[in-house]
C-alpha atoms as a PDB file:
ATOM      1  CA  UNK A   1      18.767  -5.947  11.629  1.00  0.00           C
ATOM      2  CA  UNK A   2      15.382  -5.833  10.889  1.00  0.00           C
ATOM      3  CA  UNK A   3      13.394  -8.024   7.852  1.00  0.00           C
ATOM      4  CA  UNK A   4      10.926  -6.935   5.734  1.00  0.00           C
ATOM      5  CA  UNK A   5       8.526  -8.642   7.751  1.00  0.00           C
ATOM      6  CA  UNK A   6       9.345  -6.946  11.255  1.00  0.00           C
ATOM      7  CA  UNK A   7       8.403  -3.396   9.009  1.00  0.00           C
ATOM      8  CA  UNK A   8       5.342  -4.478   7.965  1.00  0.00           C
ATOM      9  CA  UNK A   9       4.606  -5.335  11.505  1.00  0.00           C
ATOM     10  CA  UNK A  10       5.871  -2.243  13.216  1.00  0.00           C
ATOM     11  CA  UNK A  11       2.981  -0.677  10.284  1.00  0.00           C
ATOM     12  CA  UNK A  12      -0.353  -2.066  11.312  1.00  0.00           C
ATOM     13  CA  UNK A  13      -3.221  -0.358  11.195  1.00  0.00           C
ATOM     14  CA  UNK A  14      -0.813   2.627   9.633  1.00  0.00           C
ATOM     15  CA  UNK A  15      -1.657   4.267   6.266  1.00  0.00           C
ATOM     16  CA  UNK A  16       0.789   2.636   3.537  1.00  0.00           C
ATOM     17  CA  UNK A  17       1.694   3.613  -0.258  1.00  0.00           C
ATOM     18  CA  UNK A  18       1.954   0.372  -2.188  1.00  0.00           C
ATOM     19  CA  UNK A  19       3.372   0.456  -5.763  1.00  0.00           C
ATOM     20  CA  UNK A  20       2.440  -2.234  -8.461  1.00  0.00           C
ATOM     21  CA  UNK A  21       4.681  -3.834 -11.256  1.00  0.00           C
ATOM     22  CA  UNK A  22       1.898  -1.765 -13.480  1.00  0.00           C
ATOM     23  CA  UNK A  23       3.093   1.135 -12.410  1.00  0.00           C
ATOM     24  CA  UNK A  24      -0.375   1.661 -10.436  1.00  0.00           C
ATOM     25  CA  UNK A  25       0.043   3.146  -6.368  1.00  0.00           C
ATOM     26  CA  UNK A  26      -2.758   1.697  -3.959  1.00  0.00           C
ATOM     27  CA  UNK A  27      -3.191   3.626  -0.532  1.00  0.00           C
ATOM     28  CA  UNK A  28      -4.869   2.145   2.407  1.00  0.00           C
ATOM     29  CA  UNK A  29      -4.416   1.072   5.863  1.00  0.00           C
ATOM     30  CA  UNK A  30      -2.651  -1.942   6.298  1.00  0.00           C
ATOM     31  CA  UNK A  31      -4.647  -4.670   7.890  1.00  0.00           C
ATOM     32  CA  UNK A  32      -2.728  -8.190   7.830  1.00  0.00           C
ATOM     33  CA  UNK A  33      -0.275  -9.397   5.603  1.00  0.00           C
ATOM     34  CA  UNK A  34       1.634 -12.902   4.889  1.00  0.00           C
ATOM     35  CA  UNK A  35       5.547 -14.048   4.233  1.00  0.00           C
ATOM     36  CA  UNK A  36       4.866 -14.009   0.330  1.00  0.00           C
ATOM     37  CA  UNK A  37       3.841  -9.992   0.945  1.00  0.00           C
ATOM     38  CA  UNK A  38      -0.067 -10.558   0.330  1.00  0.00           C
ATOM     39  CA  UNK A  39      -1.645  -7.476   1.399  1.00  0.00           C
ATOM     40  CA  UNK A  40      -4.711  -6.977   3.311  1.00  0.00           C
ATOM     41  CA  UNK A  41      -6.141  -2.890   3.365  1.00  0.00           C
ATOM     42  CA  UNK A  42      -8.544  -1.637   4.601  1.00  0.00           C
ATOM     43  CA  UNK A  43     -10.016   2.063   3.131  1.00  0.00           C
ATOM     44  CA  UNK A  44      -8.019   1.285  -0.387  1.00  0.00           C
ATOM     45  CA  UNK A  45      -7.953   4.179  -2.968  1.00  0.00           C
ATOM     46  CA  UNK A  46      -5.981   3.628  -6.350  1.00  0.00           C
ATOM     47  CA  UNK A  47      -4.073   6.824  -7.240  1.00  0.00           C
ATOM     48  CA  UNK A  48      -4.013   7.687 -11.327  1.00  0.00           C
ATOM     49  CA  UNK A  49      -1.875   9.873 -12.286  1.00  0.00           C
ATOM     50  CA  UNK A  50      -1.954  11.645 -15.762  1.00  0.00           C
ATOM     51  CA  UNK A  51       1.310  12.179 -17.053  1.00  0.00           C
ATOM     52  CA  UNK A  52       0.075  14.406 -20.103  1.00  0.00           C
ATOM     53  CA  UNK A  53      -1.547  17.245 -17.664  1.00  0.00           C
ATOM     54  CA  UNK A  54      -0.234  16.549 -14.314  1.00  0.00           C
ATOM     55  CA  UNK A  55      -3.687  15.219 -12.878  1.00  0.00           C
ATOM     56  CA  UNK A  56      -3.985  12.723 -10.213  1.00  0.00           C
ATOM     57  CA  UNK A  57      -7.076  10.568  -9.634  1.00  0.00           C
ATOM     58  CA  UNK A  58      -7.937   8.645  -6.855  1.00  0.00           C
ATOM     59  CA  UNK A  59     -10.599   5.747  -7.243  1.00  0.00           C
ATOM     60  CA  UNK A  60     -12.003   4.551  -3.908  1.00  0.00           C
ATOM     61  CA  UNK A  61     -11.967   0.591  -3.783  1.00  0.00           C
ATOM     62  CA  UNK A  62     -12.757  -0.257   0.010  1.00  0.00           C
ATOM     63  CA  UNK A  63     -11.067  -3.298   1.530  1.00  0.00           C
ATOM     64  CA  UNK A  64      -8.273  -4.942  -1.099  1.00  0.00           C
ATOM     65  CA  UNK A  65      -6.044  -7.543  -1.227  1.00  0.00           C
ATOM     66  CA  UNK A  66      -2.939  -6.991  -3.333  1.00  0.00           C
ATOM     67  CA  UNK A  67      -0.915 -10.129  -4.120  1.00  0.00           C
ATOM     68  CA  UNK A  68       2.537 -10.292  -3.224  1.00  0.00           C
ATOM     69  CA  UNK A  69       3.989 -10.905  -6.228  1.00  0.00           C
ATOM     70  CA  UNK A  70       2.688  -7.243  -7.982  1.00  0.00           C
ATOM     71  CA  UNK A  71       4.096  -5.212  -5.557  1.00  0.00           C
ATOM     72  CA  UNK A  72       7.390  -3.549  -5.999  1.00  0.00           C
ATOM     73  CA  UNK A  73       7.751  -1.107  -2.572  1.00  0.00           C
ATOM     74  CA  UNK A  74       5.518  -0.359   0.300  1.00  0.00           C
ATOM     75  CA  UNK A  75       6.098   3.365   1.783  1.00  0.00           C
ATOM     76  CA  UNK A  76       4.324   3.953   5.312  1.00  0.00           C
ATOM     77  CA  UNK A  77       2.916   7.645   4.872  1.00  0.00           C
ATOM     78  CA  UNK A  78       1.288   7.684   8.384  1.00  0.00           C
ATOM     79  CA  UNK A  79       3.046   9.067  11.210  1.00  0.00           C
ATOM     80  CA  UNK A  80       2.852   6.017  14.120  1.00  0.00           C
ATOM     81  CA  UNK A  81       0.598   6.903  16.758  1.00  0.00           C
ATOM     82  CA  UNK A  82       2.100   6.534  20.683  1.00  0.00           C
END
């Protein structure tokens, strides 16, 4: 059976969706990570949406590092390469 851990690492250098405890979705490649589920990506956006009208946002932020503790799920939306 396979651990959170062994997902992450079949996910490298794959494009992930990350969702927050505030609700907030960050998209990037994933880069390195630790057992606590600190985040390292690479080419981060932060994806707004607007409930009211429907309207989604993206704000480009580079390389991030989202703590473990904020994140709720992590979605790979990359087909693996190979």
């Amino acid at each position: 059976m396979a651990t959170p851990l062994d997902i992450l690492e079949e996910n490298l250098n794959q494009t992930i969706l990350v969702t927050l405890k505030t609700g907030t979705w960050i998209r990037g490649v994933l880069k390195s990570y630790d057992k606590y589920l600190n985040l390292v990506l690479e080419k981060g956006e932060e994806i707004i949406s607007n409930s009211e009208n429907e309207d989604i946002n993206i704000r480009k932020l580079g390389d991030v590092i989202v703590r473990g503790d904020t994140v709720v799920s992590i979605s790979a939306i990359e087909k693996k390469k190979g």
